[in-house]
C-alpha atoms as a PDB file:
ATOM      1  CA  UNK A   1     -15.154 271.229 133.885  1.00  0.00           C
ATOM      2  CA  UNK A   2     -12.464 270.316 131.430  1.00  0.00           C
ATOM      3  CA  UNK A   3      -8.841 271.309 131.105  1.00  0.00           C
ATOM      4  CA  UNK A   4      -6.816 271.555 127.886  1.00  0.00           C
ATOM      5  CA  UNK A   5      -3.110 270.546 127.749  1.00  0.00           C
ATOM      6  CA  UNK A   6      -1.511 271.365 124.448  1.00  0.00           C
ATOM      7  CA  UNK A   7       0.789 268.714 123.267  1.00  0.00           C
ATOM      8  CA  UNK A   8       3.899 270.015 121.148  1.00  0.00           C
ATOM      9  CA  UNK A   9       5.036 266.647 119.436  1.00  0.00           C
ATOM     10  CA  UNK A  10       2.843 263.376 118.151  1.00  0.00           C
ATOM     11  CA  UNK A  11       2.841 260.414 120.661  1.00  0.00           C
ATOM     12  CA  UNK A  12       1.609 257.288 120.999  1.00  0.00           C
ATOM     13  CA  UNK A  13      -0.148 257.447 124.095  1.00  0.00           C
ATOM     14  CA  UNK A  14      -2.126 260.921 122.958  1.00  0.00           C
ATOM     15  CA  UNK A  15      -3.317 259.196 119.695  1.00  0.00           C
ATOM     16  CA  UNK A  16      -4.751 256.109 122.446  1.00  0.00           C
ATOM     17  CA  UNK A  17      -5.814 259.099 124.783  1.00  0.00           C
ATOM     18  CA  UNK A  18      -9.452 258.243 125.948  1.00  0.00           C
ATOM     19  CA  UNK A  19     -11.584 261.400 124.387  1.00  0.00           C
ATOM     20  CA  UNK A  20     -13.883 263.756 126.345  1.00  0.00           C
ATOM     21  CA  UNK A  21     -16.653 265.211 124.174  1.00  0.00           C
ATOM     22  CA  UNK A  22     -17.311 268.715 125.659  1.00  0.00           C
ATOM     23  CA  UNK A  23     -21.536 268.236 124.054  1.00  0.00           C
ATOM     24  CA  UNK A  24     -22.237 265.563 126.865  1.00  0.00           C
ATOM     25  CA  UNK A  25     -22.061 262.798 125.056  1.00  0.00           C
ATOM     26  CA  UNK A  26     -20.207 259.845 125.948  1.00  0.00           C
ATOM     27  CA  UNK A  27     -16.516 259.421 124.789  1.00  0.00           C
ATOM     28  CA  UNK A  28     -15.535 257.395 122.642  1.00  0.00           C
ATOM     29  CA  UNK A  29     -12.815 254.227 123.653  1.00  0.00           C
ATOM     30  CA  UNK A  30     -10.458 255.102 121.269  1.00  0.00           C
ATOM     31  CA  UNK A  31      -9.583 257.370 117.969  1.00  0.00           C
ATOM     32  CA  UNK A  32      -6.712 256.218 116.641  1.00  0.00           C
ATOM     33  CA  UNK A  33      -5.863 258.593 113.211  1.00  0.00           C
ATOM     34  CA  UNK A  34      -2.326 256.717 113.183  1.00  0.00           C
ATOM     35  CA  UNK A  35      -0.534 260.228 113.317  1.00  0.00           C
ATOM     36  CA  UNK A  36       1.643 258.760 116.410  1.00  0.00           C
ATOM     37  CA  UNK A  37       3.340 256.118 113.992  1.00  0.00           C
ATOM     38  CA  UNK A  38       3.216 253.994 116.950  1.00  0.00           C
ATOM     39  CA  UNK A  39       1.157 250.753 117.358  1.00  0.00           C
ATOM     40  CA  UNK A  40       2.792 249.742 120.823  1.00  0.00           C
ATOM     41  CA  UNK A  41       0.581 252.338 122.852  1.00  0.00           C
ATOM     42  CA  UNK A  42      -2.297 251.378 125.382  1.00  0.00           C
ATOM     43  CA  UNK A  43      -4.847 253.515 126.135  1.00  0.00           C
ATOM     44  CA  UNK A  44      -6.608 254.212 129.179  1.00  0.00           C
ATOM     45  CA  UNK A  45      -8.817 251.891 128.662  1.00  0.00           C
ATOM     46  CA  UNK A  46      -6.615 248.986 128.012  1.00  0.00           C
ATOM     47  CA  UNK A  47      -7.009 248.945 124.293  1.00  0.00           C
ATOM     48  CA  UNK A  48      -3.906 247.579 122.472  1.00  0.00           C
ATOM     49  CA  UNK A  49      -2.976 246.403 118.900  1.00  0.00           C
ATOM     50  CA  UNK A  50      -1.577 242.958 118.792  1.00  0.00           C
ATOM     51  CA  UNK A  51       1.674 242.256 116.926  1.00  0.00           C
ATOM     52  CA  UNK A  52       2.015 243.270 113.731  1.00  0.00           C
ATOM     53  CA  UNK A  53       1.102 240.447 110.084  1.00  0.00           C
ATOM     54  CA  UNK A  54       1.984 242.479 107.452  1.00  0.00           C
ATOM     55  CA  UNK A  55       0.535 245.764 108.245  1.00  0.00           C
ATOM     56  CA  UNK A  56       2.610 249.002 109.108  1.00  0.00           C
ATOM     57  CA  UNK A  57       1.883 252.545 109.358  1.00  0.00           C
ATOM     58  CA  UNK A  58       2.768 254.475 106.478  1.00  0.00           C
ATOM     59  CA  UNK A  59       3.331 257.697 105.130  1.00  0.00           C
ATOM     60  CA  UNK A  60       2.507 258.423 101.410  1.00  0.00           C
ATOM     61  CA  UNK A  61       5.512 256.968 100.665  1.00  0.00           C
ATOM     62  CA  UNK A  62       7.726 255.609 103.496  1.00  0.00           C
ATOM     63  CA  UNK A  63       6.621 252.611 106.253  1.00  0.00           C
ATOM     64  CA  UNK A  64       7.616 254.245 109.530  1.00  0.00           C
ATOM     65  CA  UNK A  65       5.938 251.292 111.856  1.00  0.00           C
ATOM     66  CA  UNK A  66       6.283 247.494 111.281  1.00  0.00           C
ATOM     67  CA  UNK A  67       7.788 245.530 114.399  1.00  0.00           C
ATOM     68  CA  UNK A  68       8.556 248.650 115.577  1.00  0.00           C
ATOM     69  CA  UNK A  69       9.899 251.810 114.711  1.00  0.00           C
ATOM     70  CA  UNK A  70      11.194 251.990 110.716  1.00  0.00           C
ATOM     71  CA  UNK A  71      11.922 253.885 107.682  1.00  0.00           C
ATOM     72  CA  UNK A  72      11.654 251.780 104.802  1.00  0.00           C
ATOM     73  CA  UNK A  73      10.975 252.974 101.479  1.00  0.00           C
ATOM     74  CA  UNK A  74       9.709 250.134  99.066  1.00  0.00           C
ATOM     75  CA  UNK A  75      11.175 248.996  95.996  1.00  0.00           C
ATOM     76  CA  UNK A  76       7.818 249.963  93.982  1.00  0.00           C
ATOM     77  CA  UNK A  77       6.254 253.079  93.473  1.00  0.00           C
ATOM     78  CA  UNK A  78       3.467 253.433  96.050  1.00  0.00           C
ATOM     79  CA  UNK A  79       0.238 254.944  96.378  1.00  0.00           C
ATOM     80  CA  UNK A  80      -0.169 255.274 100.114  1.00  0.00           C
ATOM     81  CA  UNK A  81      -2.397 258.451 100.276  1.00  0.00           C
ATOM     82  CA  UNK A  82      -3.873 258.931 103.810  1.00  0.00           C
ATOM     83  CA  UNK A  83      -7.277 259.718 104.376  1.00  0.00           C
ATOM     84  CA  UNK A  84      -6.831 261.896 107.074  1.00  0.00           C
ATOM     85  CA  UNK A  85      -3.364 263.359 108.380  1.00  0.00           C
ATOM     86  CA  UNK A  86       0.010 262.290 107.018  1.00  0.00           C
ATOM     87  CA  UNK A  87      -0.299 258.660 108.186  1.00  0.00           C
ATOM     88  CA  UNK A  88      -2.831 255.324 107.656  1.00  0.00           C
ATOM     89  CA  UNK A  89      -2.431 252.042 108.718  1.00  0.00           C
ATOM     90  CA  UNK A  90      -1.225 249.352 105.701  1.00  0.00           C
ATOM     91  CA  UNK A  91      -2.449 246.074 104.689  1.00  0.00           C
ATOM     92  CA  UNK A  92       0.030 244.394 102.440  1.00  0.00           C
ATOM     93  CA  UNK A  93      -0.863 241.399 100.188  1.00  0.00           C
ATOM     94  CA  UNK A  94       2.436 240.192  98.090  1.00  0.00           C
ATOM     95  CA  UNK A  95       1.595 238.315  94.782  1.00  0.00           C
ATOM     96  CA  UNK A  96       0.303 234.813  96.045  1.00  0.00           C
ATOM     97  CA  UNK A  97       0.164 235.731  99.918  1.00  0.00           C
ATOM     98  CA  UNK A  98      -3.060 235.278 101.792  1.00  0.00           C
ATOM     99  CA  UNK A  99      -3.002 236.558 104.901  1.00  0.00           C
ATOM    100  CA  UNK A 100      -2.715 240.220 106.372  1.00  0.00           C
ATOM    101  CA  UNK A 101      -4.405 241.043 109.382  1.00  0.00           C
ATOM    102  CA  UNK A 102      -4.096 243.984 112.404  1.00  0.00           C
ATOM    103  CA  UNK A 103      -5.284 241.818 115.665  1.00  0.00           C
ATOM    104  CA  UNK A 104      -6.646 244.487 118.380  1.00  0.00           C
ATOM    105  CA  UNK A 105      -7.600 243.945 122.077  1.00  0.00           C
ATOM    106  CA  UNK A 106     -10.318 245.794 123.464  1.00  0.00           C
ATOM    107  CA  UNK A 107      -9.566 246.330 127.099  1.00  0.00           C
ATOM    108  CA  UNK A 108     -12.841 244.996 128.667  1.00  0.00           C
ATOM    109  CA  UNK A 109     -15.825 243.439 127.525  1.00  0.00           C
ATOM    110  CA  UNK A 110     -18.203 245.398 126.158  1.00  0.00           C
ATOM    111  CA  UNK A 111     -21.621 244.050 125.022  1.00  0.00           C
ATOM    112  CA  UNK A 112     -22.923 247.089 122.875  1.00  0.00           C
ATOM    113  CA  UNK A 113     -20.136 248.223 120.673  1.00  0.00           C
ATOM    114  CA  UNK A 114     -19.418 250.700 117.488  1.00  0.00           C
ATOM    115  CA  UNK A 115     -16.962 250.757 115.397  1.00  0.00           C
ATOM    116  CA  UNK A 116     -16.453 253.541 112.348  1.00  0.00           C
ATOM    117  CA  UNK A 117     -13.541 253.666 109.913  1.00  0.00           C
ATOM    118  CA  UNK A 118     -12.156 254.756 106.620  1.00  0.00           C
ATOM    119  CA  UNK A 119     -10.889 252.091 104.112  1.00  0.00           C
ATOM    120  CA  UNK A 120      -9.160 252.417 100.837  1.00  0.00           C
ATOM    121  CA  UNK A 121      -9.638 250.393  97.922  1.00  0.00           C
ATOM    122  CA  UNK A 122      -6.488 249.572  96.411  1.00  0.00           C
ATOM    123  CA  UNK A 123      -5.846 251.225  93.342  1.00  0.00           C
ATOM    124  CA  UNK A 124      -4.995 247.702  91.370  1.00  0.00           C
ATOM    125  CA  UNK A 125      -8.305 246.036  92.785  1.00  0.00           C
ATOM    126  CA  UNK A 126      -8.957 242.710  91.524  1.00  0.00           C
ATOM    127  CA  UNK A 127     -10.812 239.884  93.651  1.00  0.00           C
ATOM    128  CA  UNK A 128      -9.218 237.355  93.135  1.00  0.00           C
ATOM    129  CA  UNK A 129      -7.760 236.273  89.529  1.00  0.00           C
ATOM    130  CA  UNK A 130      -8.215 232.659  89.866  1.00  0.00           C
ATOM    131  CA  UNK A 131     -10.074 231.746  92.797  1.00  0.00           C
ATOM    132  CA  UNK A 132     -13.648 234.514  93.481  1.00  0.00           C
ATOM    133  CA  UNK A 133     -13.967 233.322  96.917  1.00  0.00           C
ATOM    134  CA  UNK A 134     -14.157 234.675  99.962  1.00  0.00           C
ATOM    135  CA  UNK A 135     -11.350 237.254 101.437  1.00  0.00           C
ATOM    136  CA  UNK A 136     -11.847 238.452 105.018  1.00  0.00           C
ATOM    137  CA  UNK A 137     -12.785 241.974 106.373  1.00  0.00           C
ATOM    138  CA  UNK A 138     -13.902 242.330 109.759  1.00  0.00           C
ATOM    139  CA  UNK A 139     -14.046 240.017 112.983  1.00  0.00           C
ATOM    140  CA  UNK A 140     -15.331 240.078 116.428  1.00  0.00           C
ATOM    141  CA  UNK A 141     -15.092 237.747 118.529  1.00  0.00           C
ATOM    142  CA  UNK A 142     -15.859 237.468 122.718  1.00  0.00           C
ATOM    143  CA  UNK A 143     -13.733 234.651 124.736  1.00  0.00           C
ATOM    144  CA  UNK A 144     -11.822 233.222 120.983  1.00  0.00           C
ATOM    145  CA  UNK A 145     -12.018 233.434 117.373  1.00  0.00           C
ATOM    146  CA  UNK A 146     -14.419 230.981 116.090  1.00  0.00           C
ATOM    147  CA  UNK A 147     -13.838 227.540 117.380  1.00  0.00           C
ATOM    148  CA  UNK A 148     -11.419 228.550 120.159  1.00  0.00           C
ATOM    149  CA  UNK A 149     -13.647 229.879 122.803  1.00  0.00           C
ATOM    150  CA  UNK A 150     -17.292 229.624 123.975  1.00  0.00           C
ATOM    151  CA  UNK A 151     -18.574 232.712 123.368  1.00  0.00           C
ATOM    152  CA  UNK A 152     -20.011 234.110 120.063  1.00  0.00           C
ATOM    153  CA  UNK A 153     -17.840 235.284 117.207  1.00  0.00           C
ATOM    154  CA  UNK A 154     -18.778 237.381 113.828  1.00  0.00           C
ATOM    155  CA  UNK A 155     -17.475 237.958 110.411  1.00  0.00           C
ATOM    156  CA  UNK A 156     -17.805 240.426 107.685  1.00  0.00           C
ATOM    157  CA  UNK A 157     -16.025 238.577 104.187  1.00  0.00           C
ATOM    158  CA  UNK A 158     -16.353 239.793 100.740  1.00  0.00           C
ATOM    159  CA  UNK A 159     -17.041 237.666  97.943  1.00  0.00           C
ATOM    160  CA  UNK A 160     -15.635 237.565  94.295  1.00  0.00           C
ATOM    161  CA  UNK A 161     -17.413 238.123  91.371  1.00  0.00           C
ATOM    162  CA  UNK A 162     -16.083 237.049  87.887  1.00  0.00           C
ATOM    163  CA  UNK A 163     -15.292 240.641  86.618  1.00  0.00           C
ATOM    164  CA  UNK A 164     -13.214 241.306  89.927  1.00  0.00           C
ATOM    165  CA  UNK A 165     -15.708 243.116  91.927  1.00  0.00           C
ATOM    166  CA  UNK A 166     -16.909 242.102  95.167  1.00  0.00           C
ATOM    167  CA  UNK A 167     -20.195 241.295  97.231  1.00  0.00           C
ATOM    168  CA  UNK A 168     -20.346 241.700 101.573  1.00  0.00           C
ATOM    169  CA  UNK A 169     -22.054 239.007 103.606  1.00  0.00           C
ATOM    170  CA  UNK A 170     -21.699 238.387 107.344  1.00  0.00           C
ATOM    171  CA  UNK A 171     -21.486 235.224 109.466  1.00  0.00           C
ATOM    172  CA  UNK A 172     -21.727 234.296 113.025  1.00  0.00           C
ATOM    173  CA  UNK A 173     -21.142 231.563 115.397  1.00  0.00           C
ATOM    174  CA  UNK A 174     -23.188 231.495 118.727  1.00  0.00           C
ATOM    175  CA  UNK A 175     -20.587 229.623 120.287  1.00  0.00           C
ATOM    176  CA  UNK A 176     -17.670 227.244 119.100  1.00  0.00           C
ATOM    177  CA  UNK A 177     -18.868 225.927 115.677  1.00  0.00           C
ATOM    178  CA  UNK A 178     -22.021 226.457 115.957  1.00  0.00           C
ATOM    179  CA  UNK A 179     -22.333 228.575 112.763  1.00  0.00           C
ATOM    180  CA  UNK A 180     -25.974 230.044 112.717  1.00  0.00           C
ATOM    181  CA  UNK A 181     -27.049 229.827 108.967  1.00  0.00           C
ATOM    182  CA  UNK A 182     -24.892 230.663 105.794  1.00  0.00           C
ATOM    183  CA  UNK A 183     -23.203 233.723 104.835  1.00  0.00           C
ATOM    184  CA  UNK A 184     -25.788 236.497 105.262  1.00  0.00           C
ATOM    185  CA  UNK A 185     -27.124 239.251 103.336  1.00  0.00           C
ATOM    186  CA  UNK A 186     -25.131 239.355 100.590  1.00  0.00           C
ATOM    187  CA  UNK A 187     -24.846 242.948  98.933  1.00  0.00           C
ATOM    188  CA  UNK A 188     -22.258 244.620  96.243  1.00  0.00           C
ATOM    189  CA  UNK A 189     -19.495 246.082  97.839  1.00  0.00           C
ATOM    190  CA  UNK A 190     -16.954 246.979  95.368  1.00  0.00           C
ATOM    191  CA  UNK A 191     -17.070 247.293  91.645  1.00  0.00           C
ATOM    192  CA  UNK A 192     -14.627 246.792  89.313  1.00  0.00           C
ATOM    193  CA  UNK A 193     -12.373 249.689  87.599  1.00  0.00           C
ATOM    194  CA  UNK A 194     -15.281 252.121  89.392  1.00  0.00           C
ATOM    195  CA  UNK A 195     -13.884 251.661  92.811  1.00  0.00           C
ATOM    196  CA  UNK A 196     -10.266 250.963  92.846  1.00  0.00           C
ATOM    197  CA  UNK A 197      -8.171 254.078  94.642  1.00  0.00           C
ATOM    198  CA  UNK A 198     -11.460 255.321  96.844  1.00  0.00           C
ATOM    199  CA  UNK A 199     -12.348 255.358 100.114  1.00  0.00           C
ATOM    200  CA  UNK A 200     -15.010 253.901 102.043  1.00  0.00           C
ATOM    201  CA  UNK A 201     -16.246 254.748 105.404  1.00  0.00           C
ATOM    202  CA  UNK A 202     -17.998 251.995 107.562  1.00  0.00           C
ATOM    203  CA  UNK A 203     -19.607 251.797 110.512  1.00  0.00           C
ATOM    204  CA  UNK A 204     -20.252 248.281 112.278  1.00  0.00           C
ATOM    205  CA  UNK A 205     -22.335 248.042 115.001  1.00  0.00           C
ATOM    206  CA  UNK A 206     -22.896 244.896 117.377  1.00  0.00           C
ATOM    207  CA  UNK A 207     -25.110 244.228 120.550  1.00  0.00           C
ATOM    208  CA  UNK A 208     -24.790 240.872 122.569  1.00  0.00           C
ATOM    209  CA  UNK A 209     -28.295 239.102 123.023  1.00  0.00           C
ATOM    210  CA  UNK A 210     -29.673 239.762 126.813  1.00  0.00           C
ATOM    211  CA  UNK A 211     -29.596 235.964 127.528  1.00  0.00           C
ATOM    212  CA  UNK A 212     -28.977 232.428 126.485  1.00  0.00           C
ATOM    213  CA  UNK A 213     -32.185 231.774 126.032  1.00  0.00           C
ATOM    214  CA  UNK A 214     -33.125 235.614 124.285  1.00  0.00           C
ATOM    215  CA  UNK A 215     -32.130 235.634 120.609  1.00  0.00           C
ATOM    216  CA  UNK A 216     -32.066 239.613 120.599  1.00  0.00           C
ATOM    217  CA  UNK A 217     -28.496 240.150 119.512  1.00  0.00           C
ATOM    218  CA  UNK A 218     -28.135 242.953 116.965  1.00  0.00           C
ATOM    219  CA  UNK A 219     -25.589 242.991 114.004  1.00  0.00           C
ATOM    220  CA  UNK A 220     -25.683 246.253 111.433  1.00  0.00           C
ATOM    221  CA  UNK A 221     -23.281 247.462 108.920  1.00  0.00           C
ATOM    222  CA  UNK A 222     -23.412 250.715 106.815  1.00  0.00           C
ATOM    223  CA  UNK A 223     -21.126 252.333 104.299  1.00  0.00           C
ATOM    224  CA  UNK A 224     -20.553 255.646 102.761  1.00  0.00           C
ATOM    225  CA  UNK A 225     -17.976 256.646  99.695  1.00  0.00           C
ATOM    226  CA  UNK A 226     -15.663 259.785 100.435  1.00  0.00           C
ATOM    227  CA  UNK A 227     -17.918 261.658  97.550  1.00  0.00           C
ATOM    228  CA  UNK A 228     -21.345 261.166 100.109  1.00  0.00           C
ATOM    229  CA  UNK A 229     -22.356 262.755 103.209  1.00  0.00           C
ATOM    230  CA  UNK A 230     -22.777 261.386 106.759  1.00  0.00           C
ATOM    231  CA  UNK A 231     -26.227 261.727 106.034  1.00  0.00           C
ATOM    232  CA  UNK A 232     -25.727 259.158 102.498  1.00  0.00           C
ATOM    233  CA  UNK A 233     -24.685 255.879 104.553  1.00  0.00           C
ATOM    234  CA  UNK A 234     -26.153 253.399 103.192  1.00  0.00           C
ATOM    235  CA  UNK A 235     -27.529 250.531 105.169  1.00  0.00           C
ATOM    236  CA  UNK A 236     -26.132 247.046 104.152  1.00  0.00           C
ATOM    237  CA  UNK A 237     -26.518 244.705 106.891  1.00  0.00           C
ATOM    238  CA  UNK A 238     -29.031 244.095 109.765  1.00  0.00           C
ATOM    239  CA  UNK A 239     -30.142 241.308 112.331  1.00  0.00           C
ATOM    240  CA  UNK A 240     -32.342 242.438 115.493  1.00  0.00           C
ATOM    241  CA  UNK A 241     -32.619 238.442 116.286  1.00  0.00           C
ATOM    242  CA  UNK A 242     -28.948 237.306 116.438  1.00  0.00           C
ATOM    243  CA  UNK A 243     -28.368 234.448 119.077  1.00  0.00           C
ATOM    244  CA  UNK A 244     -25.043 236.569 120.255  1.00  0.00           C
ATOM    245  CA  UNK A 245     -25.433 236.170 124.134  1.00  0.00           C
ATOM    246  CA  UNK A 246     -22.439 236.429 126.507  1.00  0.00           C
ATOM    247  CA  UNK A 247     -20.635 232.836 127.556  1.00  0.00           C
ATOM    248  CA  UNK A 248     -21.847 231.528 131.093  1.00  0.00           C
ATOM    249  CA  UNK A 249     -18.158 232.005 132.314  1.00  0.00           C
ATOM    250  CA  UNK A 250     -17.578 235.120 130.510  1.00  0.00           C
ATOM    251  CA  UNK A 251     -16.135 237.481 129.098  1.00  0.00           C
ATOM    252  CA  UNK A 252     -19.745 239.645 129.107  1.00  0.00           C
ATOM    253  CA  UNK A 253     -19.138 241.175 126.062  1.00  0.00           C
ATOM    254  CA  UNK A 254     -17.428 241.773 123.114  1.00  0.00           C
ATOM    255  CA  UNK A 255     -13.624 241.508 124.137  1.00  0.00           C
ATOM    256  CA  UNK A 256     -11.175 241.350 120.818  1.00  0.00           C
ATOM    257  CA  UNK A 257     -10.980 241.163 116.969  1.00  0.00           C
ATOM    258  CA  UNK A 258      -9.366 242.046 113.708  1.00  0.00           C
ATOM    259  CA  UNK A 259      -9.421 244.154 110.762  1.00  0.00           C
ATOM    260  CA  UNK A 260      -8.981 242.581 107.161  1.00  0.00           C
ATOM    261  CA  UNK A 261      -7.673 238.862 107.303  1.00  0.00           C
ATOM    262  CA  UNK A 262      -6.730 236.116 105.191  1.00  0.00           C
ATOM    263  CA  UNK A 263      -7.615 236.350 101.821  1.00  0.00           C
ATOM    264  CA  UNK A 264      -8.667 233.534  99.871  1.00  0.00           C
ATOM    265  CA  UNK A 265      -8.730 234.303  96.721  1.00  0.00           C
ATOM    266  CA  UNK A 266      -5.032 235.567  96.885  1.00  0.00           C
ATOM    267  CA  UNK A 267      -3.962 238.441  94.795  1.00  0.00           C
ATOM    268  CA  UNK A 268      -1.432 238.188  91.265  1.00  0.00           C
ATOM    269  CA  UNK A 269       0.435 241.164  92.146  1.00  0.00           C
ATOM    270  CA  UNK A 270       1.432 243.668  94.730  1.00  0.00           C
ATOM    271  CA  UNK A 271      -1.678 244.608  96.242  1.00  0.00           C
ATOM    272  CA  UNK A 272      -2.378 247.308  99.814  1.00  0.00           C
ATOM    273  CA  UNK A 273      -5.200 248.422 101.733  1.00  0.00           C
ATOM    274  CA  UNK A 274      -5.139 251.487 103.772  1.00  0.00           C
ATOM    275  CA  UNK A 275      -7.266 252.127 107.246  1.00  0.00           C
ATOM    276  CA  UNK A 276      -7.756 255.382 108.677  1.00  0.00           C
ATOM    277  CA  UNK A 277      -9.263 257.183 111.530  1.00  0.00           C
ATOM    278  CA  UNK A 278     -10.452 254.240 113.579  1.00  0.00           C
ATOM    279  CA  UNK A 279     -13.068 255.233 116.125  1.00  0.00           C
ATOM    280  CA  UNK A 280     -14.460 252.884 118.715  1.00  0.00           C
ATOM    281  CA  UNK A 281     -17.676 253.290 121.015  1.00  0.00           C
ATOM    282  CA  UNK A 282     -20.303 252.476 123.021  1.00  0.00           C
ATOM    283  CA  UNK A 283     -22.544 254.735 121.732  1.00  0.00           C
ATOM    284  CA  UNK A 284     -23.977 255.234 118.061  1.00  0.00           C
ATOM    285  CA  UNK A 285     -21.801 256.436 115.803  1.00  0.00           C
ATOM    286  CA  UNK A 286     -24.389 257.050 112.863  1.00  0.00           C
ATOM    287  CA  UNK A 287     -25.197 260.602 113.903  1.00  0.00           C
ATOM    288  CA  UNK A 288     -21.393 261.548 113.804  1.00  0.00           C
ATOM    289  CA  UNK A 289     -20.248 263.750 110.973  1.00  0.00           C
ATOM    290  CA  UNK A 290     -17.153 261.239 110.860  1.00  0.00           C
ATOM    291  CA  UNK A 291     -13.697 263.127 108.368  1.00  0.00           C
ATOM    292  CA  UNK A 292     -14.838 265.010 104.957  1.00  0.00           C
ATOM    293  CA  UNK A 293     -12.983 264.178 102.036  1.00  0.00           C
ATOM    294  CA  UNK A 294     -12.076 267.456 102.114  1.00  0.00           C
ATOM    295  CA  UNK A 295     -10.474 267.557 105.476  1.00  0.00           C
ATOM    296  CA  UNK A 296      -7.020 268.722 106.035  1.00  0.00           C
ATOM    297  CA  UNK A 297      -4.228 267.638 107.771  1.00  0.00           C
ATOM    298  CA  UNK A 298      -4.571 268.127 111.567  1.00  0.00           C
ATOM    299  CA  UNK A 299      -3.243 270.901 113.838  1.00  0.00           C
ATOM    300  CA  UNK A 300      -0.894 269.920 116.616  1.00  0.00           C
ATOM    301  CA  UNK A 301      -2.624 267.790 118.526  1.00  0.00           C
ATOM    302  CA  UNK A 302      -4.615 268.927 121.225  1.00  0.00           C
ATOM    303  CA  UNK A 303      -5.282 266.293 124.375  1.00  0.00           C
ATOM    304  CA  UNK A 304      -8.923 266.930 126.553  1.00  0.00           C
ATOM    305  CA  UNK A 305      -8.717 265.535 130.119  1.00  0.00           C
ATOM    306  CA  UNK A 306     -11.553 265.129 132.438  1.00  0.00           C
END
């Protein structure tokens, strides 16, 4: 049995509220559509966002959420269109800075793990004007980012290509810097004008190998543009024979990570990516309908308890 408690404002901890899915189906960890305008929440299930490196939470025009609460309107014109809502979460890259990345905690350890979200293409997209190289996406990671811990780590980059458009590999480590082949899979990712102002869903999924000694560890990536249905992801990544197994000391499981990153092939002028409508499982999340591009902006929130 389930009760429903209407909520009459936005807050942070309903945005982190854990979900109940009245099919039968197992909740997701977290949906996080931003709509609080808070990053400082924790959900139930210990989930946090780390401090803040140049991201915010923004409104189509105004960043509301830095440090902390804000209302800052900046001194160019911008084009911060949510996918979902009235709010998104905001990358910023300044002409000639590298790095912009939104650290998250997990809560637990968690050795089969989905993650699904929208992503915006900026509308000035160039990869890099002098350097096409390698800019971060997406990282995972169990006891420390790459070298720092003993566990296995992963990461999604996009490459440059000389017209400004972009190829996707991943890369993981079993352990330390123990870097298990070179960047794999390489596939186009965004093309240049086509792309620039449109969103992408993707969904990431990644399963720790059962044992040291079992190189079963699985690693998949698909993507869908906001004109294609749930049905149109496309496949663009995937490893059934990853040696991803759990440290000896632990964590057991997939524990912390980040979204975007440094960028290596900086940008030559103002340049933001948007996020919205994070989900987070344990269960697939490639038979989900996920937001339409049509959808419109929520009702008053509406909180299910167990």
């Amino acid at each position: 049995m389930t009760s429903l408690i209407k909520i009459g404002r936005l807050s942070a901890s309903l945005l982190f509220a854990n979900l109940f899915i009245s099919t039968g189906a197992a909740a997701p960890l977290l949906v996080d559509s931003f709509e609080s305008g808070d990053l400082s929440a924790t959900n139930a299930d210990g989930f946090q966002w780390s401090s803040t490196n140049r991201t915010g939470v923004v409104t189509e025009d105004t960043l509301v959420y830095n440090k902390g609460p804000t209302n800052e309107v900046p001194s160019y014109n911008p084009d911060w269109t949510p996918k979902h809502g009235e709010h998104s979460l905001r990358f910023e890259y300044p002409p000639g800075k590298a790095w912009s990345e939104q650290r998250f905690k997990l809560g637990g350890a968690y050795r089969d793990i989905w993650f699904q979200y929208w992503v915006r293409v900026p509308v000035n997209y160039f990869h890099g004007q002098e350097s096409p190289t390698n800019n971060k996406f997406f990282s995972l990671w169990m006891d420390g980012y790459s070298s720092k811990g003993e566990g296995p780590s992963i990461a999604w980059e996009f490459w440059g290509d000389q017209d400004g458009s972009s190829r996707i590999a991943f890369h993981y480590s079993a352990g330390g810097y123990t870097i298990m082949g070179t960047h794999q899979q390489m596939k186009p990712f965004i093309s240049v004008p086509r792309d620039r102002g449109r969103w992408m869903e993707v969904t990431l999924h990644v399963k720790a190998a059962s044992s040291s000694s079992a190189n079963d560890g699985i690693i998949e990536f698909w993507r869908r543009w906001e004109d294609q249905s749930p049905s149109d992801r496309q496949l663009l990544h995937r490893t059934t024979n990853a040696d991803i197994a759990a440290p000896p000391g632990g964590p057991n499981g997939w524990a912390a990570g980040y979204l975007m990153g440094w960028a290596n092939a900086e940008y030559s002028e103002q340049t933001d990516w948007l996020i919205d409508y994070l989900t987070i499982s344990t269960e697939s999340l490639i038979g989900t309908q996920g937001i339409a591009p049509s959808d419109a902006a929520p009702e008053p929130p509406n909180l299910i308890l167990k």
